[in-house]
N, C-alpha and C. Protein backbone atom coordinates (compact mmCIF):
# COMPACT_ATOMS: atom_id res chain seq x y z
N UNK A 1 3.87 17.23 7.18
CA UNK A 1 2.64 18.00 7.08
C UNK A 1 1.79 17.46 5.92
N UNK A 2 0.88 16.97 6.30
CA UNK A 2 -0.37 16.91 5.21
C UNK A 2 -1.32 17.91 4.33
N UNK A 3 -1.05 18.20 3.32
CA UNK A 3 -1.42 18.80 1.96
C UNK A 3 -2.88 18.29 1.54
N UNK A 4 -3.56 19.03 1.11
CA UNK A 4 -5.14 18.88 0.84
C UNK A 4 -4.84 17.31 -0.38
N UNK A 5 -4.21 17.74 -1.59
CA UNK A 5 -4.27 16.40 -2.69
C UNK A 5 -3.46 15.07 -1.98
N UNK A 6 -2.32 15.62 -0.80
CA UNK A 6 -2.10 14.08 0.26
C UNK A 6 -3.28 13.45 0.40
N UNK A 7 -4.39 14.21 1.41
CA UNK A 7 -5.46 13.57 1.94
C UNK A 7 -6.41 13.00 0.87
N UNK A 8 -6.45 13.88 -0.23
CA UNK A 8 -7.38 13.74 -1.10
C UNK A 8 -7.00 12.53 -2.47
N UNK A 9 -5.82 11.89 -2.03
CA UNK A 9 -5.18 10.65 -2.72
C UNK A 9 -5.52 9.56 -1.91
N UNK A 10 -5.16 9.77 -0.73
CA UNK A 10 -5.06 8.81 0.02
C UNK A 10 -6.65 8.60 0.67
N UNK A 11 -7.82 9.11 -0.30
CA UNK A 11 -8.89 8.89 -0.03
C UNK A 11 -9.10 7.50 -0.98
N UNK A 12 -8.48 8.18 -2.00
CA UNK A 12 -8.45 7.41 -3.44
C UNK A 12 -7.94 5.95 -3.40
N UNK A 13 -6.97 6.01 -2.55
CA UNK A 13 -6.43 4.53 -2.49
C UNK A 13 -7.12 3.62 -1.06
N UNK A 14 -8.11 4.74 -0.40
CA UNK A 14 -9.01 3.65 0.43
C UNK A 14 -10.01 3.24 -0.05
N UNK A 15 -10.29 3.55 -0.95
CA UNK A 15 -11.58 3.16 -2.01
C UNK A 15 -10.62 1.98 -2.84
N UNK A 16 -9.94 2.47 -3.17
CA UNK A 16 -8.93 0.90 -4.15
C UNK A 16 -8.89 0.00 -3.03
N UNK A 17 -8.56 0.07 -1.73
CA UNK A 17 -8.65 -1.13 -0.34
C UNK A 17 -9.88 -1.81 -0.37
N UNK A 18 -10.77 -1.09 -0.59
CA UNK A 18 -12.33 -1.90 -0.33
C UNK A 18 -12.38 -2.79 -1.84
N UNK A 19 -11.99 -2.66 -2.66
CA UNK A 19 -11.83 -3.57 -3.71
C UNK A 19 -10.86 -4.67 -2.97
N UNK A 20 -9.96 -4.70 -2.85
CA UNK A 20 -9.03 -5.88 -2.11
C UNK A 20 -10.12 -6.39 -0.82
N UNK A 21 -10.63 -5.71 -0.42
CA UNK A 21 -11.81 -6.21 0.81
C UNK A 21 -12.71 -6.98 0.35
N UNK A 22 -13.41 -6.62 -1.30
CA UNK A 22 -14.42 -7.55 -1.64
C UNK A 22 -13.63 -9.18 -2.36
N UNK A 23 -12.71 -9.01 -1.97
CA UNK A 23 -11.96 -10.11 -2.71
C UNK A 23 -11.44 -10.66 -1.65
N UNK A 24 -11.85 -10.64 -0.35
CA UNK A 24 -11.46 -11.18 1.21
C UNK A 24 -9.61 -10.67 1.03
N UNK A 25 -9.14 -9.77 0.71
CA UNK A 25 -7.43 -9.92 0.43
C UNK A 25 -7.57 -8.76 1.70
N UNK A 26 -6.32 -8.68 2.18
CA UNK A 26 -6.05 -7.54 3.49
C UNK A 26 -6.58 -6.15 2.51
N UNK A 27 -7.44 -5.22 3.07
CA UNK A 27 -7.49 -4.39 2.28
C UNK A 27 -6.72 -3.28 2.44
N UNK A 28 -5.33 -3.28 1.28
CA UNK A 28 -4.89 -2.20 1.01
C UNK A 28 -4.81 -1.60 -0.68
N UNK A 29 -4.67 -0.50 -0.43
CA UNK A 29 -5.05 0.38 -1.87
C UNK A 29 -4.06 1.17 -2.17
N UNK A 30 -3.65 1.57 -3.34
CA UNK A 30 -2.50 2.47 -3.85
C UNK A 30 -2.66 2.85 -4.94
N UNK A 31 -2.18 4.17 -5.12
CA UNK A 31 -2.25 5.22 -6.74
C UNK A 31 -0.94 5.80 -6.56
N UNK A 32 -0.39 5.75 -7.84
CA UNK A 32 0.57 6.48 -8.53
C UNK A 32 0.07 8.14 -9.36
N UNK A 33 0.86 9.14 -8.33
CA UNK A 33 0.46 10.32 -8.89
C UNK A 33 1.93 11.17 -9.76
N UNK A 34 1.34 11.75 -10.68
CA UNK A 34 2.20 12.48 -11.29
C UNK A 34 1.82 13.90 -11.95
N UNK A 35 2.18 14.86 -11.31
CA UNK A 35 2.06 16.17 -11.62
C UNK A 35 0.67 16.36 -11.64
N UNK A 36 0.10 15.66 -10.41
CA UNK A 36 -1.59 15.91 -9.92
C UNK A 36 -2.35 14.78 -10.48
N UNK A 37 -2.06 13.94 -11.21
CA UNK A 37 -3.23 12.67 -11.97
C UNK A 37 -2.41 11.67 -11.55
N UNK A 38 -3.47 10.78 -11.38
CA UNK A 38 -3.42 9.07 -11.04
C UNK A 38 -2.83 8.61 -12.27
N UNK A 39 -1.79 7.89 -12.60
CA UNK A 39 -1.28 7.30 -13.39
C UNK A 39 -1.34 5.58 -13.20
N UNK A 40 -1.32 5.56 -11.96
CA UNK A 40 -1.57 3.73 -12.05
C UNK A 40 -2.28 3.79 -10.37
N UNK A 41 -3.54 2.36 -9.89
CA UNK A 41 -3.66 1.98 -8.72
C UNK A 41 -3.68 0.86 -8.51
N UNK A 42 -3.79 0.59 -7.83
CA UNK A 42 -3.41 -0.84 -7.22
C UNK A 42 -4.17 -1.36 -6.12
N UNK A 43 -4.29 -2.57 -5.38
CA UNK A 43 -5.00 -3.13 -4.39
C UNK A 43 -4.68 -4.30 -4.38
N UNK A 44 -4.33 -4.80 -3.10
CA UNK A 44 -3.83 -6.41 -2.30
C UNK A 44 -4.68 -7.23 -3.46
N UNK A 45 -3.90 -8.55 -4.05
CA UNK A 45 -4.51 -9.61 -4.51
C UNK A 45 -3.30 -11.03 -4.69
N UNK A 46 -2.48 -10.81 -3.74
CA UNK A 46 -1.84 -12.20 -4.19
C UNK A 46 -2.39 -13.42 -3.52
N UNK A 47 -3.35 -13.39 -3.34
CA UNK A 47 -4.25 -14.51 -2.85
C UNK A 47 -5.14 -14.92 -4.04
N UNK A 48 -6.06 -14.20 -4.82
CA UNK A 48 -7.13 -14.00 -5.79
C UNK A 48 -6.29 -14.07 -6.86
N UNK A 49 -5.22 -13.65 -6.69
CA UNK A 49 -3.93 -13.53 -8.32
C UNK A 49 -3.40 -14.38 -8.30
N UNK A 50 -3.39 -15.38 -7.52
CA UNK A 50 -2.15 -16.21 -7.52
C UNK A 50 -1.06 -15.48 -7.28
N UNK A 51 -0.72 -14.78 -6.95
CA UNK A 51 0.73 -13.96 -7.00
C UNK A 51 1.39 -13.28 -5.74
N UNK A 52 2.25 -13.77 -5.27
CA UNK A 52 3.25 -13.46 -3.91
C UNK A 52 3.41 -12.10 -3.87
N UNK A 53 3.77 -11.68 -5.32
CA UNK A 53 4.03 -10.42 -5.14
C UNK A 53 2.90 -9.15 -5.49
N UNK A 54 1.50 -9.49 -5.41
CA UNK A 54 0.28 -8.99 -5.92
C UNK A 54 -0.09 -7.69 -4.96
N UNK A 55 0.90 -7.53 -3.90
CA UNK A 55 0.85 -6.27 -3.21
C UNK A 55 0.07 -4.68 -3.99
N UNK A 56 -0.63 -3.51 -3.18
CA UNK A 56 -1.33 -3.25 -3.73
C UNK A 56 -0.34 -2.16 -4.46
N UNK A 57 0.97 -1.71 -3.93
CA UNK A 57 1.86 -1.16 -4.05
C UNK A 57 2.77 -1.50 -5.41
N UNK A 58 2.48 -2.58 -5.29
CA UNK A 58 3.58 -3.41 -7.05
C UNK A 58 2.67 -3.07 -7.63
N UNK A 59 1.07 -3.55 -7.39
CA UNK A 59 0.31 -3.43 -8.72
C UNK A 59 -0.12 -2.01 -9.69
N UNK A 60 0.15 -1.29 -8.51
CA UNK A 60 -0.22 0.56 -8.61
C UNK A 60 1.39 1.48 -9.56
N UNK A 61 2.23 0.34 -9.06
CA UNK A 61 3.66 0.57 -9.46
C UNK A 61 4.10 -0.09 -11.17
N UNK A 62 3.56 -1.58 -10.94
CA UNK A 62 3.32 -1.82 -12.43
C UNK A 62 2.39 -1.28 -13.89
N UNK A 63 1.07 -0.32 -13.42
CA UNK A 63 0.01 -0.01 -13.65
C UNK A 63 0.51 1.74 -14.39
N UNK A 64 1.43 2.09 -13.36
CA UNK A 64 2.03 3.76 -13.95
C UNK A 64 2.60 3.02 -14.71
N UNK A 65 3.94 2.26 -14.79
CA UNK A 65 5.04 2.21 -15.82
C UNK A 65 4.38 1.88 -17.19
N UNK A 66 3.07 1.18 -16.98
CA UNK A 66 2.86 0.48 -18.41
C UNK A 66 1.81 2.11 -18.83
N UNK A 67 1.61 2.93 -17.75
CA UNK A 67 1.22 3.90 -18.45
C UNK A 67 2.30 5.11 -19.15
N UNK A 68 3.56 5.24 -18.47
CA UNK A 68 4.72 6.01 -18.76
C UNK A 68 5.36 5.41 -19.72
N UNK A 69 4.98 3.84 -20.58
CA UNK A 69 6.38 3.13 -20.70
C UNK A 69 7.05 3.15 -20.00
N UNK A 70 7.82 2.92 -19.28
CA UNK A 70 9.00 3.71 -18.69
C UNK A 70 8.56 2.83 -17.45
N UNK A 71 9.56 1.83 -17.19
CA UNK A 71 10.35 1.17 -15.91
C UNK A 71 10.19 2.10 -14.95
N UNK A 72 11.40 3.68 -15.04
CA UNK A 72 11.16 4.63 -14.32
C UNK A 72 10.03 5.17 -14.08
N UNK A 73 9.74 5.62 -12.95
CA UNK A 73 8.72 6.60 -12.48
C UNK A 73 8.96 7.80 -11.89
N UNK A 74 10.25 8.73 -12.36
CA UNK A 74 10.69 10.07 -11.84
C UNK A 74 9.26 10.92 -11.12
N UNK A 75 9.78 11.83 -10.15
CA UNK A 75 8.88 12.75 -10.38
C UNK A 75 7.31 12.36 -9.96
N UNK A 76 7.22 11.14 -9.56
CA UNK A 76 5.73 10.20 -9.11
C UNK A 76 5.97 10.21 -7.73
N UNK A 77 4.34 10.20 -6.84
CA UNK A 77 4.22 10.16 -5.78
C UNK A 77 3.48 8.68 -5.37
N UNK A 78 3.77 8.13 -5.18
CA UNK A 78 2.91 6.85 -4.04
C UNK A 78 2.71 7.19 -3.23
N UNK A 79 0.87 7.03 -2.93
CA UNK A 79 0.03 6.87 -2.25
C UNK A 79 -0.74 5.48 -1.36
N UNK A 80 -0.44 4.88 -0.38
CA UNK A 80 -0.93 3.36 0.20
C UNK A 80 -0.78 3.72 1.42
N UNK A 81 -2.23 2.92 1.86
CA UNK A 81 -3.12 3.06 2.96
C UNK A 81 -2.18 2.17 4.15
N UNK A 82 -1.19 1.74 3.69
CA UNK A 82 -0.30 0.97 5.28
C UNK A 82 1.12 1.40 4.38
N UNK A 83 1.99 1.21 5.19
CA UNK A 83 3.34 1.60 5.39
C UNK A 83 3.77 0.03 4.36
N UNK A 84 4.55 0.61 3.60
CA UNK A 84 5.15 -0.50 2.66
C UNK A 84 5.78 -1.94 3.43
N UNK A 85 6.18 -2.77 2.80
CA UNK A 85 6.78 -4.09 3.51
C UNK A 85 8.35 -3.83 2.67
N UNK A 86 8.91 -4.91 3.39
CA UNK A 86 10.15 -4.85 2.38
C UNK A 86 10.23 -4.76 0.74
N UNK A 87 9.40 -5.84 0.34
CA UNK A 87 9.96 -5.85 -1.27
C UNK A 87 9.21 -5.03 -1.74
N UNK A 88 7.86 -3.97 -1.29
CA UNK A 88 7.46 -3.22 -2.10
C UNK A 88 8.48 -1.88 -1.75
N UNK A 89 9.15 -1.80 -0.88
CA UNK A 89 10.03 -0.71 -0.39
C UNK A 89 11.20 -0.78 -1.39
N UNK A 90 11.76 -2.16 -1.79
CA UNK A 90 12.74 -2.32 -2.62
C UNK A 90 12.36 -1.98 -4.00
N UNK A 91 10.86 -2.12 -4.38
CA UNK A 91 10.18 -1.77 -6.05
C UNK A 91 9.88 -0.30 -6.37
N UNK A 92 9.82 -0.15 -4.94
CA UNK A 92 9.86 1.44 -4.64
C UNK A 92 10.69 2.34 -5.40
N UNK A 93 12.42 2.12 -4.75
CA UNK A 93 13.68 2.42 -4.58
C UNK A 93 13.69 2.06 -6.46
N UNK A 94 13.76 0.94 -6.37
CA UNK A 94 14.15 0.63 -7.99
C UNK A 94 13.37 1.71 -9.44
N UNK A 95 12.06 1.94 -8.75
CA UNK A 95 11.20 2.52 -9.93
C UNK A 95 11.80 4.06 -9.92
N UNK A 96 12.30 4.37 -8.68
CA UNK A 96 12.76 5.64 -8.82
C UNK A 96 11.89 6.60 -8.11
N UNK A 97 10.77 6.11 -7.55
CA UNK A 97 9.59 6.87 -6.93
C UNK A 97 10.11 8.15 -5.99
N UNK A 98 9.51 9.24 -6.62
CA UNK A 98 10.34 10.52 -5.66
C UNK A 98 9.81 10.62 -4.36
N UNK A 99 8.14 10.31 -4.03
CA UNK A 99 7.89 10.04 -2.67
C UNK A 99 6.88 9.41 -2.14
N UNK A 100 6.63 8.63 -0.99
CA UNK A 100 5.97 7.30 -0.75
C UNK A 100 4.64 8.42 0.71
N UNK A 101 4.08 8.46 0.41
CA UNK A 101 2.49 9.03 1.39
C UNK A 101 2.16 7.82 2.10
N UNK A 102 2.22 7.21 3.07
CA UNK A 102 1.24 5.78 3.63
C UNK A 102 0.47 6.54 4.78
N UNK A 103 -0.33 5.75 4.60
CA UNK A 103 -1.00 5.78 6.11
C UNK A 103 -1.23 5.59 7.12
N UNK A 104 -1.31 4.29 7.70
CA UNK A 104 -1.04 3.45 8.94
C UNK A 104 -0.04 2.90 8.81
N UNK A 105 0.91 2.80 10.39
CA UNK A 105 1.82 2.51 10.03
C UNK A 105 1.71 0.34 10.36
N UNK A 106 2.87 -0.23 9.84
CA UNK A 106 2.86 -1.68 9.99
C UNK A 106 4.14 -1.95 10.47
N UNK A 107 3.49 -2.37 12.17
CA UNK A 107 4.60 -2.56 13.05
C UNK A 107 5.23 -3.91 13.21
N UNK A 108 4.31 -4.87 12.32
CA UNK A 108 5.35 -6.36 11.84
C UNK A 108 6.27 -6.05 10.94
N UNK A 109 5.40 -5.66 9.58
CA UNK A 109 6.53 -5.85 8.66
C UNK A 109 6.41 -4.66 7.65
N UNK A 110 6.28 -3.53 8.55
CA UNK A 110 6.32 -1.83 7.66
C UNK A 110 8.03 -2.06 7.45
N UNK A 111 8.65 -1.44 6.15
CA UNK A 111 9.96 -1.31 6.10
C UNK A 111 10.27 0.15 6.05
N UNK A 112 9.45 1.14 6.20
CA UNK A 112 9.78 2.55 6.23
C UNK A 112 10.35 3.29 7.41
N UNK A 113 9.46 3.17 8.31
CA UNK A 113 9.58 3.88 9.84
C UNK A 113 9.80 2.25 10.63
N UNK A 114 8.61 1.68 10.94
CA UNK A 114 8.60 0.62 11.96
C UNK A 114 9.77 -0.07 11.98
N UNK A 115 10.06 -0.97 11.21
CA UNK A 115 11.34 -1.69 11.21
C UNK A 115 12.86 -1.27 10.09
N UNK A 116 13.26 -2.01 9.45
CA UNK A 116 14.28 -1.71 8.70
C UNK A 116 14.37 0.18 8.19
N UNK A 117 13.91 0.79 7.98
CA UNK A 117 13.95 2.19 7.49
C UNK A 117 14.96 1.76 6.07
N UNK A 118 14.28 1.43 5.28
CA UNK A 118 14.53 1.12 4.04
C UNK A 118 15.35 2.04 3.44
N UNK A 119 13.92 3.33 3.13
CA UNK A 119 14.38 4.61 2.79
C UNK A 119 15.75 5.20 2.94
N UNK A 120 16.40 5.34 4.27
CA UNK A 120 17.02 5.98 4.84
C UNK A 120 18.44 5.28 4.91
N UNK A 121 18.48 3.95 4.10
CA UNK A 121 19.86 3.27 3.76
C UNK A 121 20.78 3.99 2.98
N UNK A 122 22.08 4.06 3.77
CA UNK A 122 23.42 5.19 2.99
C UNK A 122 23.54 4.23 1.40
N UNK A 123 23.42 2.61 1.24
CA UNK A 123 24.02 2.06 0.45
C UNK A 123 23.01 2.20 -0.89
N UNK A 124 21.71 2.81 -0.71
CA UNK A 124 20.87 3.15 -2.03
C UNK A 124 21.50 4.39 -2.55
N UNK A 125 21.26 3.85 -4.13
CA UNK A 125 21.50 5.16 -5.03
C UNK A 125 20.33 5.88 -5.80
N UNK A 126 19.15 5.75 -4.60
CA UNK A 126 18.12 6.78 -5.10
C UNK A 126 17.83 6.98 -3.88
N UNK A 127 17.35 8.02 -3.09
CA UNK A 127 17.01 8.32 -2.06
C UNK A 127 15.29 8.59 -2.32
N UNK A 128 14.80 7.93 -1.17
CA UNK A 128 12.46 8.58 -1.42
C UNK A 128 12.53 9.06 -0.15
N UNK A 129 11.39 10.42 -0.87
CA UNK A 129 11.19 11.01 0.75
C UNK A 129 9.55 9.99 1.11
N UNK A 130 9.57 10.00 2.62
CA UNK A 130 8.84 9.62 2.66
C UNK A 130 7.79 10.48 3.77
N UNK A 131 6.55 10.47 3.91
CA UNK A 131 6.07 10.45 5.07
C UNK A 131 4.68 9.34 5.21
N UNK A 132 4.20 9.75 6.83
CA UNK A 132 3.63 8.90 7.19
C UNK A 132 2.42 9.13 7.86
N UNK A 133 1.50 8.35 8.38
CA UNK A 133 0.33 8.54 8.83
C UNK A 133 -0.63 9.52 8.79
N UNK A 134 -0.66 9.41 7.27
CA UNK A 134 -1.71 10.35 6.52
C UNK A 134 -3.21 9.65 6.48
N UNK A 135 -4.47 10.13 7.08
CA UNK A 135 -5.30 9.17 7.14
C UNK A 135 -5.16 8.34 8.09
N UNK A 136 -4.54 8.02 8.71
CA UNK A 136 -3.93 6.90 9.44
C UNK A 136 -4.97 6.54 10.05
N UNK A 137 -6.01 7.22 10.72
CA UNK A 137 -7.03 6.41 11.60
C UNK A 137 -7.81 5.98 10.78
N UNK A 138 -8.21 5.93 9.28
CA UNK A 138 -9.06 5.24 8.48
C UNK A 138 -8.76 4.63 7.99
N UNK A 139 -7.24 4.48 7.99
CA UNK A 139 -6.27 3.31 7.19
C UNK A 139 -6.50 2.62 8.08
N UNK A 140 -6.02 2.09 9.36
CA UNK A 140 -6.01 1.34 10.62
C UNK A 140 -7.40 1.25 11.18
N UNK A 141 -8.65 1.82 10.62
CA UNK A 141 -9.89 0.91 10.78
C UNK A 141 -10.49 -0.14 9.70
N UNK A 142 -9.78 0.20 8.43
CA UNK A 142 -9.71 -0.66 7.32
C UNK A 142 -8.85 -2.23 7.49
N UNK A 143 -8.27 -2.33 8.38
CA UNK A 143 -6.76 -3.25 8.18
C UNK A 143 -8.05 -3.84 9.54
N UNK A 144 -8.13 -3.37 10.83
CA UNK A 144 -8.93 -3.90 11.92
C UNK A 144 -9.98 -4.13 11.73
N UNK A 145 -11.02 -3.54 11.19
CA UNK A 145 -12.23 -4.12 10.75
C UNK A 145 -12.04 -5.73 9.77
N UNK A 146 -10.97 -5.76 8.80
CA UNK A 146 -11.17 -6.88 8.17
C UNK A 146 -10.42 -7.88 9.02
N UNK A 147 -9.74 -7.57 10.16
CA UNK A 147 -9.35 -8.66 10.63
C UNK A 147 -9.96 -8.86 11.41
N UNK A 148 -10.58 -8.50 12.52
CA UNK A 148 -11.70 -8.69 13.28
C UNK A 148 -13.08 -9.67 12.34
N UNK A 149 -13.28 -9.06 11.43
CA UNK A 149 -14.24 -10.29 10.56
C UNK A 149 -13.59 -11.46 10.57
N UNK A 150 -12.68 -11.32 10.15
CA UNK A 150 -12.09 -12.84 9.71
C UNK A 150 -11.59 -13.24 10.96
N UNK A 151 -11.65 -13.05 12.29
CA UNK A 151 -11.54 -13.80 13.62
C UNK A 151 -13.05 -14.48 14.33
N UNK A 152 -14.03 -13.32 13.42
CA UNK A 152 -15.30 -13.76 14.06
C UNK A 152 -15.78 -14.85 13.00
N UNK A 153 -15.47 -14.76 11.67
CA UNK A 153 -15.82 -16.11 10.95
C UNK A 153 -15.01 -17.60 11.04
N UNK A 154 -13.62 -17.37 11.80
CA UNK A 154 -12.60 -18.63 12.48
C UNK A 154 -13.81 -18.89 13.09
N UNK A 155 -14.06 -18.41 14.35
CA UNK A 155 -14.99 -18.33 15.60
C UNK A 155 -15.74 -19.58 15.05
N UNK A 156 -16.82 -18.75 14.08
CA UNK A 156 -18.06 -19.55 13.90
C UNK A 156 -17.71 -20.61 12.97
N UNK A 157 -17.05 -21.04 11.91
CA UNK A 157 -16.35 -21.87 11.68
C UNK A 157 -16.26 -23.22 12.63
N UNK A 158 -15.25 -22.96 13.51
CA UNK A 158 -15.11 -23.92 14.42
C UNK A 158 -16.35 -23.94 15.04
N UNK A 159 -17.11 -23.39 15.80
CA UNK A 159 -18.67 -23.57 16.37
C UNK A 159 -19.33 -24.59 15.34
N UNK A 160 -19.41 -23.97 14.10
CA UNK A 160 -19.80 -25.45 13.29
C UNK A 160 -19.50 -26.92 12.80
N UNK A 161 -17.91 -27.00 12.98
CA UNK A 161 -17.44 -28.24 13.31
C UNK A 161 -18.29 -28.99 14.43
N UNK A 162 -17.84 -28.11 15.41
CA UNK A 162 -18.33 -28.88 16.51
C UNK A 162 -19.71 -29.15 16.72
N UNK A 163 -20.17 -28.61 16.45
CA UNK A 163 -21.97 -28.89 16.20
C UNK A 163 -22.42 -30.17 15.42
């Protein structure tokens, strides 16, 4: 069930996506909440960062801790506009995050629901609740709109080779 400050986060981290959008990166967005305030956000840049792991989810995740001190993030909610991938699912688990909000889900390489169910492994010794498809139809016009651009600029691209 979706909660008014769910929706009203996960507004927050589609506005952090359109930042990863003006930087051509997939646009996704993420905030770290704790006891109602944004503590860290984040947005796709391991393209613009140089960095593999520049997910918008690490960066929103690195962004609380250096605001908590604290490695841990007890008691914090993550907020991101697509369904985590593996290693942000694993930075997840490690930070201690009590629960993960996404929005659209990612049926390549979501590790929550779509594929692996990360979460829901007997062999972790932190358990996240999670849920899902909060927003979801504005998350999943964010992710399609930028890929649809970037099929119509391949397009014309090649049209100009050939010309």
């Amino acid at each position: 069930m979706m909660s008014y400050s769910d929706s009203s986060f996960m507004a927050q981290a589609l506005l952090l996506a359109e930042r990863a959008n003006q930087l051509d990166e997939v646009p996704v967005g993420a905030v770290v909440v704790k006891n109602g305030e944004v503590i860290g956000e984040g947005w796709n840049n391991p393209i613009s960062g140089c960095d593999p792991t520049g997910h918008a989810e690490i960066m929103a995740l690195r962004a609380a801790a250096k605001h908590l001190d604290n490695y841990r993030l007890p008691e914090c909610v993550l907020y991101v506009t697509i369904e985590p991938c593996t290693m942000c699912a694993g930075a997840i688990v490690h930070a201690r995050i009590e629960r993960v909000v996404f929005g659209a889900l990612e049926p390549k390489a979501g590790a929550v629901v779509s594929n692996q169910q990360i979460f829901d492994g007997d062999q972790l010794n932190h358990r996240v609740e999670y849920s899902g498809e909060v927003m979801a139809k504005a998350c999943r016009q964010k992710i399609s709109d930028f890929f649809k651009r970037r099929r119509i600029e391949k397009r014309a691209l090649k049209e100009t080779k050939k010309a």
